[in-house]
C-alpha atoms as a PDB file:
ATOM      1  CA  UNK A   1      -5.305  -6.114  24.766  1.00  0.00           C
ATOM      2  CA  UNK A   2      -3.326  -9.560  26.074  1.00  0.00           C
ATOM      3  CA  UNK A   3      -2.421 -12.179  23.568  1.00  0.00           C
ATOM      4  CA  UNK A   4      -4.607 -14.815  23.104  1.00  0.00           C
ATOM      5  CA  UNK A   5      -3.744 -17.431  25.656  1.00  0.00           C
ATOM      6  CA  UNK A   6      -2.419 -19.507  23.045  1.00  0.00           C
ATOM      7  CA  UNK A   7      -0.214 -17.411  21.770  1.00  0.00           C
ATOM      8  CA  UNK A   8       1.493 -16.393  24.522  1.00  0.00           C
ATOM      9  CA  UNK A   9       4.645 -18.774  24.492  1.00  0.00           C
ATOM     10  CA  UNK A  10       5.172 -16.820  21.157  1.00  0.00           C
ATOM     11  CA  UNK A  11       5.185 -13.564  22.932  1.00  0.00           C
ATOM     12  CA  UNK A  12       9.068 -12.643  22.211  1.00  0.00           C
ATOM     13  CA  UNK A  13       8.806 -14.162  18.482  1.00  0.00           C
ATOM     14  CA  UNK A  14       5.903 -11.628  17.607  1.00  0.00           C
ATOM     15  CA  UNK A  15       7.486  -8.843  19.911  1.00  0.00           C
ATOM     16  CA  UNK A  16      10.494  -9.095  17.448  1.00  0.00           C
ATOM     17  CA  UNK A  17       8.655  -8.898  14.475  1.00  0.00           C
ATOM     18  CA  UNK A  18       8.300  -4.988  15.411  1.00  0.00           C
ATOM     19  CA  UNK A  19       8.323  -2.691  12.510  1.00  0.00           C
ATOM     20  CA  UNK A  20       8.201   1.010  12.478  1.00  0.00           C
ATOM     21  CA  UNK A  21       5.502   2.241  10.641  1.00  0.00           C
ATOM     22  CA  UNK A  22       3.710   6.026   9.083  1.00  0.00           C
ATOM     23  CA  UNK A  23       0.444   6.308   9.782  1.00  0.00           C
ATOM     24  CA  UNK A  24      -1.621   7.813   6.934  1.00  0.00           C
ATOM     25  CA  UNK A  25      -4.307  10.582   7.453  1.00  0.00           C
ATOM     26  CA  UNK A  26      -6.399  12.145   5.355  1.00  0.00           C
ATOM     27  CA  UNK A  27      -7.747  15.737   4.679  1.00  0.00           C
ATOM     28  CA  UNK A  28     -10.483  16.149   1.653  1.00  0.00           C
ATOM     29  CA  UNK A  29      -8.954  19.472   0.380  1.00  0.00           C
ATOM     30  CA  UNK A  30      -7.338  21.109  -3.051  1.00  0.00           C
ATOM     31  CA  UNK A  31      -3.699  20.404  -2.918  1.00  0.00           C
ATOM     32  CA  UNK A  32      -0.448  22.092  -4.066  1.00  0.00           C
ATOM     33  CA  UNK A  33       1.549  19.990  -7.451  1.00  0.00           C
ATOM     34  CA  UNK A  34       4.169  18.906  -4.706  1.00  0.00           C
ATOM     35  CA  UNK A  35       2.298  17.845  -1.967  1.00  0.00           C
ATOM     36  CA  UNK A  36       1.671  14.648  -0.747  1.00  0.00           C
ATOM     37  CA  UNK A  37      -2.277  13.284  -1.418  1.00  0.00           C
ATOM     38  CA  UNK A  38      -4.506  10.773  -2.441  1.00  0.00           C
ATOM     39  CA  UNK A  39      -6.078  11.685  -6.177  1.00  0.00           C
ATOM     40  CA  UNK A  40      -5.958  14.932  -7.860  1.00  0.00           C
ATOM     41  CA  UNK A  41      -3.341  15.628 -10.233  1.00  0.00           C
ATOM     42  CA  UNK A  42       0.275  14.686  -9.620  1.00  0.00           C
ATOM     43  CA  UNK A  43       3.764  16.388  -9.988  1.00  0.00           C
ATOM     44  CA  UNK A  44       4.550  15.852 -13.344  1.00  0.00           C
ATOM     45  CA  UNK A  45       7.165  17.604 -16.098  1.00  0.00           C
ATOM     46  CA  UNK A  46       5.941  19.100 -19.340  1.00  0.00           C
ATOM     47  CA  UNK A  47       8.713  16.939 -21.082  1.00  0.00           C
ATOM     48  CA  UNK A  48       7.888  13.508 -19.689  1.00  0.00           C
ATOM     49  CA  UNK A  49       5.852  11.243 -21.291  1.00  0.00           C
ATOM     50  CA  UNK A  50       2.669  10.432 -19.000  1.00  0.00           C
ATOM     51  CA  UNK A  51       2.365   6.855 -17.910  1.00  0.00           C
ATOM     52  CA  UNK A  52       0.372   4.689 -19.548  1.00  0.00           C
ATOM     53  CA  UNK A  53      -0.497   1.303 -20.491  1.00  0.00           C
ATOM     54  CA  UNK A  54       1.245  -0.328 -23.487  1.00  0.00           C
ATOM     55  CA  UNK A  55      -1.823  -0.064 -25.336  1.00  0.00           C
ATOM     56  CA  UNK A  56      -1.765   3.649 -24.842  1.00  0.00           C
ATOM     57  CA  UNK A  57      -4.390   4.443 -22.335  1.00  0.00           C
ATOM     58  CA  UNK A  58      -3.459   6.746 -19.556  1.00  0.00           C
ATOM     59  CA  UNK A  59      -3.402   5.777 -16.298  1.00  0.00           C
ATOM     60  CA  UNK A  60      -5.289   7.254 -13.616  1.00  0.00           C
ATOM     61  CA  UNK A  61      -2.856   8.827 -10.763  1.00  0.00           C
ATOM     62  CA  UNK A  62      -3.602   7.616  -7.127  1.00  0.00           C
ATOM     63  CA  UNK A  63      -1.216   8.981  -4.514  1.00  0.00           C
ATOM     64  CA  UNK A  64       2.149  10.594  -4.285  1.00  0.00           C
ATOM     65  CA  UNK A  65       4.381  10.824  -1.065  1.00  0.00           C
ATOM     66  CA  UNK A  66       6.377  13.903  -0.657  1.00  0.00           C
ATOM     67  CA  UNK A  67       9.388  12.409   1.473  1.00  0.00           C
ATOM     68  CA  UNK A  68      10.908  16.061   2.327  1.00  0.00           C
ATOM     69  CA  UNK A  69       7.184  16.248   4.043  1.00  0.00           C
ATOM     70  CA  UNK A  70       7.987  13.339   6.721  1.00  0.00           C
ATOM     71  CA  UNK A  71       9.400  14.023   9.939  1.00  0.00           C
ATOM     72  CA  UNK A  72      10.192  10.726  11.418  1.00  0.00           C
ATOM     73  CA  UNK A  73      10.825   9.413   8.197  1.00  0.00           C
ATOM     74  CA  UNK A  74      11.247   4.920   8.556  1.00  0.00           C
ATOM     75  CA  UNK A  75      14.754   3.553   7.979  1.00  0.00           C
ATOM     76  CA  UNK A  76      15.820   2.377   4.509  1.00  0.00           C
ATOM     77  CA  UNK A  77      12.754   4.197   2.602  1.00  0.00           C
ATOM     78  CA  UNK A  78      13.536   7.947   0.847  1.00  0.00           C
ATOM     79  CA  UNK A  79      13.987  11.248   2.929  1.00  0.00           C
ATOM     80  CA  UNK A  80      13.940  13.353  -0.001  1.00  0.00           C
ATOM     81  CA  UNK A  81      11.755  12.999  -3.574  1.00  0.00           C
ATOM     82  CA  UNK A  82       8.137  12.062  -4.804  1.00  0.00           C
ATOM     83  CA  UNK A  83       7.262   8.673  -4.997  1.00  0.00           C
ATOM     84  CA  UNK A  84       3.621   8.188  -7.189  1.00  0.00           C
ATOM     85  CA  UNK A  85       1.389   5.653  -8.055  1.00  0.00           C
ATOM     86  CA  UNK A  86      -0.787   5.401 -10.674  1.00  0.00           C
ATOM     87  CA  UNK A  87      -3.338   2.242 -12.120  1.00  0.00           C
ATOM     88  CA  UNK A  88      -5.762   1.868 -14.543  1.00  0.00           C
ATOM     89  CA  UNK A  89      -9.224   2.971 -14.960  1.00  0.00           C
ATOM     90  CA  UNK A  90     -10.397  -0.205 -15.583  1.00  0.00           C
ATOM     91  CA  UNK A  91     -13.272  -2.310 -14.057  1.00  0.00           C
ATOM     92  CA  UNK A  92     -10.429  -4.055 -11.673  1.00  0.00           C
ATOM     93  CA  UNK A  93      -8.203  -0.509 -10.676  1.00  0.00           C
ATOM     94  CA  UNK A  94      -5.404  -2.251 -12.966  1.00  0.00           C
ATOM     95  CA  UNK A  95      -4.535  -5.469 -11.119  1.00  0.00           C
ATOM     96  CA  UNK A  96      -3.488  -8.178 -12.793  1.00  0.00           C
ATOM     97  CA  UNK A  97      -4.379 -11.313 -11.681  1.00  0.00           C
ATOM     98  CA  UNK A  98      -1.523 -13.347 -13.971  1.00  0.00           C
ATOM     99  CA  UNK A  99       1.553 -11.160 -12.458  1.00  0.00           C
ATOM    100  CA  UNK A 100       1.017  -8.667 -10.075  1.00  0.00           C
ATOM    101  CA  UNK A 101       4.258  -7.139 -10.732  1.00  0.00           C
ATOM    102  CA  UNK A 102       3.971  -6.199 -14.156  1.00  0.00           C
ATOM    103  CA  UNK A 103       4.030  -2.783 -14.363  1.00  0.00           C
ATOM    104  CA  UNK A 104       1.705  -2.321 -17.568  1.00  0.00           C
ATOM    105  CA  UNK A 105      -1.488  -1.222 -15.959  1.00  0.00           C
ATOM    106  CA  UNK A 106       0.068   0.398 -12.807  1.00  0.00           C
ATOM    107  CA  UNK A 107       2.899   2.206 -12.675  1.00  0.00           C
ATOM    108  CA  UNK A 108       5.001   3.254  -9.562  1.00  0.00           C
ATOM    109  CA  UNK A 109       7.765   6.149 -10.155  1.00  0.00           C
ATOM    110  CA  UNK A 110      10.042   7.917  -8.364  1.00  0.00           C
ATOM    111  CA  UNK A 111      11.374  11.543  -8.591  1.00  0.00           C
ATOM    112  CA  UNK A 112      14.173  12.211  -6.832  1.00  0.00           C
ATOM    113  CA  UNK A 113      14.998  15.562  -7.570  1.00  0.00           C
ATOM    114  CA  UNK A 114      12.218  18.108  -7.896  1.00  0.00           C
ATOM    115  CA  UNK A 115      12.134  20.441 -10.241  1.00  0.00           C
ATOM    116  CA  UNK A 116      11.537  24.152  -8.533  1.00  0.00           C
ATOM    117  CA  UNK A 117      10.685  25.794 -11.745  1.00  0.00           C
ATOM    118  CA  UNK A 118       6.838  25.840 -12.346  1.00  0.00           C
ATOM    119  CA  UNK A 119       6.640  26.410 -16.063  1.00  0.00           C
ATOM    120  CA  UNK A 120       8.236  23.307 -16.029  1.00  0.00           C
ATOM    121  CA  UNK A 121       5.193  21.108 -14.240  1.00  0.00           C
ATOM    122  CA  UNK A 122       2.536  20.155 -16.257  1.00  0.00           C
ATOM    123  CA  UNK A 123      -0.796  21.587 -15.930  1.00  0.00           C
ATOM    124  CA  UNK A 124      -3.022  19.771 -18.546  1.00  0.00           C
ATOM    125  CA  UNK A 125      -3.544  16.091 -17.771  1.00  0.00           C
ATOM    126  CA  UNK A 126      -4.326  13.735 -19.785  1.00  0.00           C
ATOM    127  CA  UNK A 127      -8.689  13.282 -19.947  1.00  0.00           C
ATOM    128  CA  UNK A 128      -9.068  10.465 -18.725  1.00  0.00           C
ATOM    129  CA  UNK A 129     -13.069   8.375 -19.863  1.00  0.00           C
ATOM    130  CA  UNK A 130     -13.885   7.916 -15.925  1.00  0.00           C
ATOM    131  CA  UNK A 131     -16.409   5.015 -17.260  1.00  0.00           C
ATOM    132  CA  UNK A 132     -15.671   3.119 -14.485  1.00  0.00           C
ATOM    133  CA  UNK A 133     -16.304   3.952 -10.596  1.00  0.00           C
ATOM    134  CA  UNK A 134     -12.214   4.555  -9.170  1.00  0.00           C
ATOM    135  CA  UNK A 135     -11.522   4.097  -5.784  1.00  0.00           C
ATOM    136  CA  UNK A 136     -10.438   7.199  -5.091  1.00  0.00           C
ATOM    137  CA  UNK A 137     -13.122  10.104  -5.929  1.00  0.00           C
ATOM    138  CA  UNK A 138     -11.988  13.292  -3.763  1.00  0.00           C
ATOM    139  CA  UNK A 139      -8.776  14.651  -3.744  1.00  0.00           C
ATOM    140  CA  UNK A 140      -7.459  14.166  -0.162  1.00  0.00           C
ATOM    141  CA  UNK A 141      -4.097  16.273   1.426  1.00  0.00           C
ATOM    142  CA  UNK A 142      -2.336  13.572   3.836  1.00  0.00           C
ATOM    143  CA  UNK A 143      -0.642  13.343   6.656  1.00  0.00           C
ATOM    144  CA  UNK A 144       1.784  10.936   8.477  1.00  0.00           C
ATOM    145  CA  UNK A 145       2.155  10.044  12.269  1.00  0.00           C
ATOM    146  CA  UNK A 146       5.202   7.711  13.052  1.00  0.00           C
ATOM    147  CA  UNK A 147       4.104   4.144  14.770  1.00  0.00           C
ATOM    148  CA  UNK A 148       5.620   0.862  15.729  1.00  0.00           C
ATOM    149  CA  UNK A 149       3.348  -2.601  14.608  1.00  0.00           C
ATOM    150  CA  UNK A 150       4.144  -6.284  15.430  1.00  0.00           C
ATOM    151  CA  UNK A 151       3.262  -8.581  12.806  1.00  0.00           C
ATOM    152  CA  UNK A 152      -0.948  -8.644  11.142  1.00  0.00           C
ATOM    153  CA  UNK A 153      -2.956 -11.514  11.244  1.00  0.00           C
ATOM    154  CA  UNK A 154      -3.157 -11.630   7.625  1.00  0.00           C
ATOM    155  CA  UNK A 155       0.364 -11.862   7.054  1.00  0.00           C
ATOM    156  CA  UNK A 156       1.323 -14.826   5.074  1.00  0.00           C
ATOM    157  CA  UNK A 157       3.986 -15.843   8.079  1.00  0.00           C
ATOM    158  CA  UNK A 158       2.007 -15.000  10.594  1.00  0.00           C
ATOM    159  CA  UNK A 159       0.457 -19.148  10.754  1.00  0.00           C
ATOM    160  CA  UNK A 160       4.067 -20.077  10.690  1.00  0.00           C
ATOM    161  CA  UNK A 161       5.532 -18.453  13.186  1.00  0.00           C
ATOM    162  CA  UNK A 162       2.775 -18.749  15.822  1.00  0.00           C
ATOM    163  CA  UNK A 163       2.072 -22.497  14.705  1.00  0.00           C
ATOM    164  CA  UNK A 164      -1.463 -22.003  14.034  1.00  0.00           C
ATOM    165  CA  UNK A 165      -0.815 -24.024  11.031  1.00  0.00           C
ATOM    166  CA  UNK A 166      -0.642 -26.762  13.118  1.00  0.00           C
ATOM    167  CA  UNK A 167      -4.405 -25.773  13.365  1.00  0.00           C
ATOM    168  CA  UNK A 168      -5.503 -25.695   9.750  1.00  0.00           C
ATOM    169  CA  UNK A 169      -3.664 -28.988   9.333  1.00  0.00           C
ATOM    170  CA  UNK A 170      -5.931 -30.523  11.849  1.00  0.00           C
ATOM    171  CA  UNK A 171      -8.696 -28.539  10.393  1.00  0.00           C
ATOM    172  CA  UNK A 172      -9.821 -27.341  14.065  1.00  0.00           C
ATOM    173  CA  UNK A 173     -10.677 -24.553  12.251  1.00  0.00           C
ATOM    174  CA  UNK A 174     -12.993 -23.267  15.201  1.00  0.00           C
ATOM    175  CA  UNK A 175     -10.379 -22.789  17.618  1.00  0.00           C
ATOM    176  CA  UNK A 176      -8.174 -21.420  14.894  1.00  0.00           C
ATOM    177  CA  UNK A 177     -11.047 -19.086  14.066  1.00  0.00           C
ATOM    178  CA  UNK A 178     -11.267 -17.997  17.630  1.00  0.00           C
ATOM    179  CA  UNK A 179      -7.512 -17.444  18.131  1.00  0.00           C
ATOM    180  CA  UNK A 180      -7.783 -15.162  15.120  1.00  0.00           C
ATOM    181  CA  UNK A 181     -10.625 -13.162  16.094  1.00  0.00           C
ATOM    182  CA  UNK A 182      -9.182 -11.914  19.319  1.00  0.00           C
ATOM    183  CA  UNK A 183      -5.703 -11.878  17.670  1.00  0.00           C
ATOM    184  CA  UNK A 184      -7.369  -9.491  14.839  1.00  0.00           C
ATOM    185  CA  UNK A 185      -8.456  -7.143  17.630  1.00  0.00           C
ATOM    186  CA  UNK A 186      -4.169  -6.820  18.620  1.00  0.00           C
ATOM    187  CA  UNK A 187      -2.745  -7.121  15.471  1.00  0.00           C
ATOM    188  CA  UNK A 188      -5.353  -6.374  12.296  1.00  0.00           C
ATOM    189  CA  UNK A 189      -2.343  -4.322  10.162  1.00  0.00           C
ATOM    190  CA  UNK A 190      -5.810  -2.222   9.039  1.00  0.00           C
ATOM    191  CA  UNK A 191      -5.679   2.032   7.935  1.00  0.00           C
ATOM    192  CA  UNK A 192      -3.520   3.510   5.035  1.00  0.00           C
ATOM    193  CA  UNK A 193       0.141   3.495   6.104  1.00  0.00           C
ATOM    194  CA  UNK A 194       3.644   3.513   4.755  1.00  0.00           C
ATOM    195  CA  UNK A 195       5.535   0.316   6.104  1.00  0.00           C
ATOM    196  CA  UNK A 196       4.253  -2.141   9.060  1.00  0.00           C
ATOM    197  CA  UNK A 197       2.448  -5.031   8.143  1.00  0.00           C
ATOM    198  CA  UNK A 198      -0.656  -4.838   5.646  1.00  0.00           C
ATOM    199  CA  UNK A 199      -4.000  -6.026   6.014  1.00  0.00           C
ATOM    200  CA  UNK A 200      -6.217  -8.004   3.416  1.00  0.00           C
ATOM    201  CA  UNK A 201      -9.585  -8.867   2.864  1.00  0.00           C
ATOM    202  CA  UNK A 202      -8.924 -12.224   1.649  1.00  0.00           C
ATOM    203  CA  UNK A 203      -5.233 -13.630   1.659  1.00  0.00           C
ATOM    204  CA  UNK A 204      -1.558 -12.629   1.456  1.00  0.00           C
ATOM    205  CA  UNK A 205      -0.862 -13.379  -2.508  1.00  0.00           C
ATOM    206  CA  UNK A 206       2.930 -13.396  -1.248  1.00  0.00           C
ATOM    207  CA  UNK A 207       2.568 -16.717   0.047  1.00  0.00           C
ATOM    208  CA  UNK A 208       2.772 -18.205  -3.418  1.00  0.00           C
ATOM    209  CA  UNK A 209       5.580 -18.022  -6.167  1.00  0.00           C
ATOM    210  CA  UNK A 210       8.039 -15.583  -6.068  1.00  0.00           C
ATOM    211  CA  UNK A 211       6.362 -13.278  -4.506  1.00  0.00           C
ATOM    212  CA  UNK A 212       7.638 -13.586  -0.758  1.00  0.00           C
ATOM    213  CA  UNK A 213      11.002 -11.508  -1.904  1.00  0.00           C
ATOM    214  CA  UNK A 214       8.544  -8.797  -1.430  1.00  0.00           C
ATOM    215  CA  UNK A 215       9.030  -8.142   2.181  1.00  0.00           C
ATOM    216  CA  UNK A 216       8.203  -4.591   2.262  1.00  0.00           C
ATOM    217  CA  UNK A 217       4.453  -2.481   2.786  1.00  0.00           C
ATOM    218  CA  UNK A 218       5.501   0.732   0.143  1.00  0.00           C
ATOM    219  CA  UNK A 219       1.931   1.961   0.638  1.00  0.00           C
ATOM    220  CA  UNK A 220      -1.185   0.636   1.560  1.00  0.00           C
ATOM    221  CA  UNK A 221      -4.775   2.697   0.502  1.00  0.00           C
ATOM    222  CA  UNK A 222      -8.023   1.140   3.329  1.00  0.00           C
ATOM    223  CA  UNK A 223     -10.985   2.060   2.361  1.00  0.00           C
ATOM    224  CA  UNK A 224     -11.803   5.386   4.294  1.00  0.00           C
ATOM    225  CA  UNK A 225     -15.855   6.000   4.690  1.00  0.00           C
ATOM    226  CA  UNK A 226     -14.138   9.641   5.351  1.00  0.00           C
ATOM    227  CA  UNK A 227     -12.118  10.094   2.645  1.00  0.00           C
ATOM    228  CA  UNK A 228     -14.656   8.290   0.217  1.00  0.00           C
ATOM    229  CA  UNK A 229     -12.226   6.393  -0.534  1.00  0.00           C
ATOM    230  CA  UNK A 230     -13.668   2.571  -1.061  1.00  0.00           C
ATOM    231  CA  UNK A 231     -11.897  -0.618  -2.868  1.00  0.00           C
ATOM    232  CA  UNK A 232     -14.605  -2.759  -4.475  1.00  0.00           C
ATOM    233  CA  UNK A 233     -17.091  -3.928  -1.533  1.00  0.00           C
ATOM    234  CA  UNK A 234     -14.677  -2.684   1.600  1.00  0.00           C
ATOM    235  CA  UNK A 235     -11.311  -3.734  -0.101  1.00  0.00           C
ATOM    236  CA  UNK A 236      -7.542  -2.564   0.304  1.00  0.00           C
ATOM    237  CA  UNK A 237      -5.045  -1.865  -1.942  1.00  0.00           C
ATOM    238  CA  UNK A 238      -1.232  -2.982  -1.068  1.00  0.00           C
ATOM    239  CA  UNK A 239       2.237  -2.278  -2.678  1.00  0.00           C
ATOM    240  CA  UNK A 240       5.196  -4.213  -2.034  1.00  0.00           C
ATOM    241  CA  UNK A 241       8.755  -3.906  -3.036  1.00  0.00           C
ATOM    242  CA  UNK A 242      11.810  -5.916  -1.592  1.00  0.00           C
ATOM    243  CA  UNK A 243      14.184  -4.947   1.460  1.00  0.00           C
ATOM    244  CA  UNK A 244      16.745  -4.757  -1.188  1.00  0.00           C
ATOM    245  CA  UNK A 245      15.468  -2.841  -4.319  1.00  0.00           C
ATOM    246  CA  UNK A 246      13.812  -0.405  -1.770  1.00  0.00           C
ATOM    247  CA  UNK A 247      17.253   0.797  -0.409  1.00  0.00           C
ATOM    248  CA  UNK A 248      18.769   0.834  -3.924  1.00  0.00           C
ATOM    249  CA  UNK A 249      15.490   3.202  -4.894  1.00  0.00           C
ATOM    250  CA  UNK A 250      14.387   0.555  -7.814  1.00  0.00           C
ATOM    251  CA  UNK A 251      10.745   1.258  -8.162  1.00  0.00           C
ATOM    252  CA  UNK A 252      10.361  -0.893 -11.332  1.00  0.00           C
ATOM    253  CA  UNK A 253       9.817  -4.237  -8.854  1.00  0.00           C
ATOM    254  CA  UNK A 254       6.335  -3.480  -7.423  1.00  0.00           C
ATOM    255  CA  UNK A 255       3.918  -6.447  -6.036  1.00  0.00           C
ATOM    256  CA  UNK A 256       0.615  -4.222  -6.626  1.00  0.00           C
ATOM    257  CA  UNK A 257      -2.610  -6.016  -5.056  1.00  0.00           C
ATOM    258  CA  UNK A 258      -5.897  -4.940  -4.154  1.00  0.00           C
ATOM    259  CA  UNK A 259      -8.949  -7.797  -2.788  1.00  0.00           C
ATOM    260  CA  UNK A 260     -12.187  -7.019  -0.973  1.00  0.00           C
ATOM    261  CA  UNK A 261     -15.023  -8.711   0.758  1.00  0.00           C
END
């Protein structure tokens, strides 16, 4: 599909906005400790301490990316190591509305090394009271595909950089509307992926304080009719981490954010 006539004389700017992305499919199946999947139980050692809220409830694991599992892995993030995620089983999956980067009620970690030895990985996780309906129901192998995405829709500089802005200010919100409907058809930044540009139900919550420094999709979970997988009423869940803390491997920045319909 063309650009929307209006957009056109921003052709190059959006072309240059190209990011490489990974694809995320999804298999419901059993999985091994080390592979990559959404739900099920994580790699984890006997000697850790399991994450948790300060308060001392568990949290409820999500996904884990096995990097030695990528082929075409994306510049700057890990080629080696188990990145998880984990969040709360509470009636909002852990987000905090306040500061979405305070990682009390989610918790992002990173294992660089594996450990080989078995009888080292724990095997009895903690119960968790499953009172509340979790996104994630079925445990779900994954897979990644390599792809290349010019900037979403959604994307908080997206109105910016194509001067739709100029639109809102006006409040011509009908042509604006119409712009974004065919430009949502190009450019929706829709599926579970690793890097690219993320999709949202509602709006880009890095548009306001500091949260523009994080310029970087970690991992974003769409709701998956497939996979069971469903955020609220047809939600999405993002992570975000900056440019910079991503290539020094500091996972204790996150931007975690989930919205729906």
């Amino acid at each position: 599909m063309e650009l929307p006539h209006q957009l056109k004389p921003f052709a190059e700017d959006l072309e240059n906005t190209k990011e490489p992305s990974l694809i995320v499919d999804g298999r419901i199946q059993k999985t091994g400790p080390l592979e990559s999947k959404f739900g099920g139980h994580p790699y984890w050692l006997k000697g850790d301490p399991y994450p948790a809220t300060q308060n001392g409830e568990p949290l409820r694991f999500l996904a884990q990316i096995n990097f030695n599992e990528i082929e075409s892995p994306l510049p700057e993030y890990p080629t080696e190591g188990i990145l998880q995620f984990f969040v709360a089983d509470d009636d909002v999956y852990g987000l905090n509305f306040d500061d979405m980067t305070i990682q009390d009620t989610f918790r992002v970690v990173y294992h660089e090394t594996i450990e080989t030895n078995e009888s080292k990985w724990m095997t009895d996780f903690p119960a968790i009271k499953d009172d509340n309906y979790f996104p994630i129901e079925k445990e779900c192998a994954l897979t990644f595909k390599r792809s290349e995405e010019i900037m979403s829709a959604n994307d908080y500089r997206f109105n910016a950089l194509t001067k739709l802005n100029v639109l809102l200010e006006k409040e011509d919100y009908d042509q604006y509307d119409e712009i974004m409907d065919q430009y949502y058809e190009l450019a929706s930044g829709q599926g579970s992926k690793i890097g690219g540009y993320p999709f949202f139900t509602q709006e880009d919550p890095r548009a306001y304080g500091d949260y523009p420094s994080y310029d970087t999709l970690l991992l974003q979970i769409d709701t998956d009719d497939d996979l069971d997988i469903m955020w609220g009423d047809g939600g999405v869940a993002n992570f975000f981490i900056s440019s910079d803390d991503l290539k020094k491997r500091d996972f204790s920045k996150v931007l975690y954010n989930w919205d729906c319909h």
